[in-house]
N, C-alpha and C. Protein backbone atom coordinates (compact mmCIF):
# COMPACT_ATOMS: atom_id res chain seq x y z
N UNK A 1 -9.55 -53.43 27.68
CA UNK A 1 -10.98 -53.18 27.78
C UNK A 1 -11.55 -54.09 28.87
N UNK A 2 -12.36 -53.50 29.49
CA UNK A 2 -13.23 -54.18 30.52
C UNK A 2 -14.45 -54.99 30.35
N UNK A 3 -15.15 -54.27 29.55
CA UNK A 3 -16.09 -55.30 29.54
C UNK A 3 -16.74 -55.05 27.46
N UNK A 4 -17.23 -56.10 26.93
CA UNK A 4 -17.74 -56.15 25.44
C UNK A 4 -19.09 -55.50 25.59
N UNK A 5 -19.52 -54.64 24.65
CA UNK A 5 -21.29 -54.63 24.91
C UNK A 5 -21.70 -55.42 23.39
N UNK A 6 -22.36 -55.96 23.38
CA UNK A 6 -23.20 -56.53 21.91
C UNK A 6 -24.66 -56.21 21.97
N UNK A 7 -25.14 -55.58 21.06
CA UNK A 7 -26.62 -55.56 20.24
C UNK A 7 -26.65 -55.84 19.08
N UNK A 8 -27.61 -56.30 18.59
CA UNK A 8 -27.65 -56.93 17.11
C UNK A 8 -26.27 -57.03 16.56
N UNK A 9 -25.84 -58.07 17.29
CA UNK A 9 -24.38 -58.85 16.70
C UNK A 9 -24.45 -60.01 17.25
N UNK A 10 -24.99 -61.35 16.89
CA UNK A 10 -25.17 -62.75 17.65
C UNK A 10 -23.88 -63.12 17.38
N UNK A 11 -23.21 -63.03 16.44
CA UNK A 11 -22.12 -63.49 16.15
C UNK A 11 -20.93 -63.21 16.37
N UNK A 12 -21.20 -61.62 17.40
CA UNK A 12 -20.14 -61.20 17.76
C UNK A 12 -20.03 -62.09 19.35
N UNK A 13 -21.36 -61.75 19.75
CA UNK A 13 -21.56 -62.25 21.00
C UNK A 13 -21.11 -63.71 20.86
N UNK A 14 -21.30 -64.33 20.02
CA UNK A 14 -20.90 -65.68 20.53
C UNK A 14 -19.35 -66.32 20.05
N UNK A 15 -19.04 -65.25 19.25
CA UNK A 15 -17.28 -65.33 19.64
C UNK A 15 -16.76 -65.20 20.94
N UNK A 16 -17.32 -64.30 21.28
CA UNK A 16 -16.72 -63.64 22.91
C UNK A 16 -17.02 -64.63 23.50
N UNK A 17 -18.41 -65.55 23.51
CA UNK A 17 -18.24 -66.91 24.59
C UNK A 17 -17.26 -67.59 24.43
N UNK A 18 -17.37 -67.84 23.22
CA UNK A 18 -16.02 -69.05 22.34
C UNK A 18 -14.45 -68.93 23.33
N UNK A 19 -14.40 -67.66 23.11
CA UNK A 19 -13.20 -67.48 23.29
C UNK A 19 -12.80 -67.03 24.87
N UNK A 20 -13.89 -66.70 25.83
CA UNK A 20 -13.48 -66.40 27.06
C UNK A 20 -14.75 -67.39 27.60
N UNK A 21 -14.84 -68.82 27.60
CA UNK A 21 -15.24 -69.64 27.94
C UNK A 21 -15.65 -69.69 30.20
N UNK A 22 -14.70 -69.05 30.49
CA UNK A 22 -14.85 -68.87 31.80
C UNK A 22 -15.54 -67.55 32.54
N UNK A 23 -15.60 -66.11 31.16
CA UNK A 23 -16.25 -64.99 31.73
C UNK A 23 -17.71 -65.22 31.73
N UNK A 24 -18.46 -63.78 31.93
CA UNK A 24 -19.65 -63.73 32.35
C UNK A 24 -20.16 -62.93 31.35
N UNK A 25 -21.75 -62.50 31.68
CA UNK A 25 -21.76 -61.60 30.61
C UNK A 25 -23.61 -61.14 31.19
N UNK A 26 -23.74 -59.57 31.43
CA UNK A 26 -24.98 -59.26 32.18
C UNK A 26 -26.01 -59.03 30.73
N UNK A 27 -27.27 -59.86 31.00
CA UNK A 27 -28.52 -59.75 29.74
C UNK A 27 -29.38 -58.53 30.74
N UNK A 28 -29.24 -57.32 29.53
CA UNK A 28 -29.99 -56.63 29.96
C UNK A 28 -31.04 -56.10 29.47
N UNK A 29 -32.68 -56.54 30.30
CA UNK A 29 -34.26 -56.26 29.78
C UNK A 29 -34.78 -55.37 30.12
N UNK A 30 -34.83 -54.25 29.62
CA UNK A 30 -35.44 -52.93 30.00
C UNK A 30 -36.87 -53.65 30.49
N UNK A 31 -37.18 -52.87 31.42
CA UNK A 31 -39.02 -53.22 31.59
C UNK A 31 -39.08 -54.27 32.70
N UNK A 32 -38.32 -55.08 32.38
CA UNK A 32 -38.03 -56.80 33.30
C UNK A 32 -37.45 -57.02 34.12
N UNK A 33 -36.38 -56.72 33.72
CA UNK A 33 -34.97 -57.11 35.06
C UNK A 33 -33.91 -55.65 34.35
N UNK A 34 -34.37 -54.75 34.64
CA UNK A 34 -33.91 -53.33 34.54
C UNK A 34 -32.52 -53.34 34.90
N UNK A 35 -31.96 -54.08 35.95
CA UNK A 35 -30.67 -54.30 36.43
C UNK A 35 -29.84 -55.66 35.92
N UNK A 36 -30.38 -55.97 34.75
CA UNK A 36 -30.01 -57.63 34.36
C UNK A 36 -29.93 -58.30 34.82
N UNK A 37 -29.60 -59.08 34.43
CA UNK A 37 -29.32 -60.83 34.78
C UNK A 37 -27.59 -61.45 34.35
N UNK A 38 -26.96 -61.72 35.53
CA UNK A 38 -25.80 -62.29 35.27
C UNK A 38 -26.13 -63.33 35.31
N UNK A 39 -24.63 -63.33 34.02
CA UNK A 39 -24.93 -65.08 33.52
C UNK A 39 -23.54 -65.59 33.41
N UNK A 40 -23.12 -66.48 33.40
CA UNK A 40 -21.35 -67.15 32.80
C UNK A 40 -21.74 -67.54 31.94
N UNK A 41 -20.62 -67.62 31.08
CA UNK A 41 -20.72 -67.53 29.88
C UNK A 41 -21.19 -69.08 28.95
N UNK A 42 -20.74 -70.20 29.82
CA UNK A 42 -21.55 -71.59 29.62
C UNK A 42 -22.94 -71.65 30.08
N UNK A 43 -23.54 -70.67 30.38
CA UNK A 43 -24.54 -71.04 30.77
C UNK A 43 -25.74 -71.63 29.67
N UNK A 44 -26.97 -72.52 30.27
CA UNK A 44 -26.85 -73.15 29.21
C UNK A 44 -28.89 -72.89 28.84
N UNK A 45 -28.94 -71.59 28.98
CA UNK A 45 -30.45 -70.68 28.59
C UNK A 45 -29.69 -70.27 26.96
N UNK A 46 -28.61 -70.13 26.92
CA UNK A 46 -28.12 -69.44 25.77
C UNK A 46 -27.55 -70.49 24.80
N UNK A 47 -28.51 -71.10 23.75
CA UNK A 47 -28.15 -71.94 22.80
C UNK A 47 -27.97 -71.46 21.88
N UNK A 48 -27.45 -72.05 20.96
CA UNK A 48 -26.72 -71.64 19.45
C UNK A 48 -27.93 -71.53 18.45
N UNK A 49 -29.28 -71.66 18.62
CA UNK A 49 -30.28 -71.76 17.72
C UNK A 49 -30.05 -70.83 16.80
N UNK A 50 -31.45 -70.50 16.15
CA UNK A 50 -31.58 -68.90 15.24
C UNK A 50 -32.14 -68.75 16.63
N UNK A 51 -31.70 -67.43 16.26
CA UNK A 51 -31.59 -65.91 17.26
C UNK A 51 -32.89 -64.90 16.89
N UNK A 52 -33.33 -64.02 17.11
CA UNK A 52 -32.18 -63.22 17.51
C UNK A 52 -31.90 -63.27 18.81
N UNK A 53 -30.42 -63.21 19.53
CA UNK A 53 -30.30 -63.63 20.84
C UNK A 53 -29.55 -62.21 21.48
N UNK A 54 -29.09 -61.35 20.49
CA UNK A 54 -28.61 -59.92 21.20
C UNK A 54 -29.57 -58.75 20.80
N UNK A 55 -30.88 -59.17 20.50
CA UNK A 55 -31.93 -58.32 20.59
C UNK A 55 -31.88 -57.33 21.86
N UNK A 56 -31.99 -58.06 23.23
CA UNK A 56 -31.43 -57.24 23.96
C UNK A 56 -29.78 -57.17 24.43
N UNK A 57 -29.86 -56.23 25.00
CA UNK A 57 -28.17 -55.79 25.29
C UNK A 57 -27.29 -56.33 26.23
N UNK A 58 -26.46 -57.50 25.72
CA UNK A 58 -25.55 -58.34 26.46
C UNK A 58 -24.19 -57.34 26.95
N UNK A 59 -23.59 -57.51 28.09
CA UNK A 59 -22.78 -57.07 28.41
C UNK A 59 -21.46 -58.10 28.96
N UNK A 60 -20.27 -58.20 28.58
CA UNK A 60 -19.58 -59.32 28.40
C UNK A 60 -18.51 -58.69 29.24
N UNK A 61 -17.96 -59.59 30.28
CA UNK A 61 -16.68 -59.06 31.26
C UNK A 61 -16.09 -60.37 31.00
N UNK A 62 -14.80 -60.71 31.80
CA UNK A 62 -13.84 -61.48 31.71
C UNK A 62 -13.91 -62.26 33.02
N UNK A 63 -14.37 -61.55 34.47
CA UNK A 63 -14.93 -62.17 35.49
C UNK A 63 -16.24 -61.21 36.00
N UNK A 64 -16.53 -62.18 37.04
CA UNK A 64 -17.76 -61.82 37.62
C UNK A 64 -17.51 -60.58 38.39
N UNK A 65 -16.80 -60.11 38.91
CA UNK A 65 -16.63 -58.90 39.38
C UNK A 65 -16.61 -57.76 38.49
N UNK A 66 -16.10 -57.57 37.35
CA UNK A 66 -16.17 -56.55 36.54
C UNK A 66 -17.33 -56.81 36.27
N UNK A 67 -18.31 -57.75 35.74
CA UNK A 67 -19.76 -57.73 35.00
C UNK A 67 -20.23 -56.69 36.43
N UNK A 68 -20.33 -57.08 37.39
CA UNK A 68 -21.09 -56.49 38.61
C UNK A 68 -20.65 -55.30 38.58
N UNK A 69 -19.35 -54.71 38.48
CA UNK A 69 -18.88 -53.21 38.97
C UNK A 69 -20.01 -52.46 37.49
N UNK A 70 -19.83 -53.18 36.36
CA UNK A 70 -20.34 -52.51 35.19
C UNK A 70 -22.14 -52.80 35.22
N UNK A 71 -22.35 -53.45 35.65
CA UNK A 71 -24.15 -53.28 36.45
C UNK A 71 -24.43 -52.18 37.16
N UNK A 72 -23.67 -52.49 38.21
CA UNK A 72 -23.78 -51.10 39.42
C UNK A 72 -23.47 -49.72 38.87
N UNK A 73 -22.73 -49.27 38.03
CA UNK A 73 -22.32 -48.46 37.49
C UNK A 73 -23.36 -47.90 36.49
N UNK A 74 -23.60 -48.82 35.31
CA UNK A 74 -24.10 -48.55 33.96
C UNK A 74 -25.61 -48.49 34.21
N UNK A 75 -25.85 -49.65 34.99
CA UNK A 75 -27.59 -50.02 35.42
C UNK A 75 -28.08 -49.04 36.60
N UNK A 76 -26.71 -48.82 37.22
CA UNK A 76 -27.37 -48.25 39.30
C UNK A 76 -27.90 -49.33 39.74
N UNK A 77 -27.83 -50.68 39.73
CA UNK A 77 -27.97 -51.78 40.35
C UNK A 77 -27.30 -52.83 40.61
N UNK A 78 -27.65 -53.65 41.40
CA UNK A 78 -27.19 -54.93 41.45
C UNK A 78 -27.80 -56.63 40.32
N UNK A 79 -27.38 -56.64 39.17
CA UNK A 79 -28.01 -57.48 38.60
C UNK A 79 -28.74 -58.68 39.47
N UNK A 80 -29.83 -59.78 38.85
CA UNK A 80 -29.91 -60.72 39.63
C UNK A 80 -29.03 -61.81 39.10
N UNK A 81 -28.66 -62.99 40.08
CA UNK A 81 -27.63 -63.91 39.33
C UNK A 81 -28.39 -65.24 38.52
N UNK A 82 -28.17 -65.73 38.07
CA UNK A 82 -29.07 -66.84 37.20
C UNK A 82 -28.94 -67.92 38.19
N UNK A 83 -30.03 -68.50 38.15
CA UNK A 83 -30.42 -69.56 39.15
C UNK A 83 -29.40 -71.11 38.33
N UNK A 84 -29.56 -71.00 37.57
CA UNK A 84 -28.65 -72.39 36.77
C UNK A 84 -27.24 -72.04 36.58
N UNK A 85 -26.68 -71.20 36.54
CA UNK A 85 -25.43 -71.05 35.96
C UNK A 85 -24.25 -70.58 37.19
N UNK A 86 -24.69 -69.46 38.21
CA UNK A 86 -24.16 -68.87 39.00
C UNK A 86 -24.23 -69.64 40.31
């Protein structure tokens, strides 16, 4: 598989960080950033608090190139990259 999608699963989503500590993963805000926002997966907007944190729709790759092919593809865009993390 190429890339994870999570919605209302925080806990799924934050296995997938756990465990692929070096991938990425595109937050996507209808209305906002229509083309998401890439993020790696340490990045550090995304804390362990209460949630809900997959309210909107995370998209989880293994590197930064698949998150992007699956933006361009799924979105028709180019996500933007996160100013802290990328």
């Amino acid at each position: 598989m190429d890339s994870w999608e999570f919605v209302e699963d925080d806990d799924g989503f934050f296995a997938w960080l756990d465990a692929n500590p070096t991938g990425y993963f595109v937050n996507v805000v209808p209305g906002l950033y229509d083309h998401g926002i890439l993020h790696a997966a340490r990045c550090g907007h995304f804390y362990r608090t209460a949630g809900p944190w997959t309210n909107t729709r995370k998209v989880c790759a293994e590197t930064q190139l698949t998150a992007m092919r699956w933006a361009r593809t799924e979105l028709r865009g180019t996500p933007r990259r996160c100013r802290d993390c990328i």
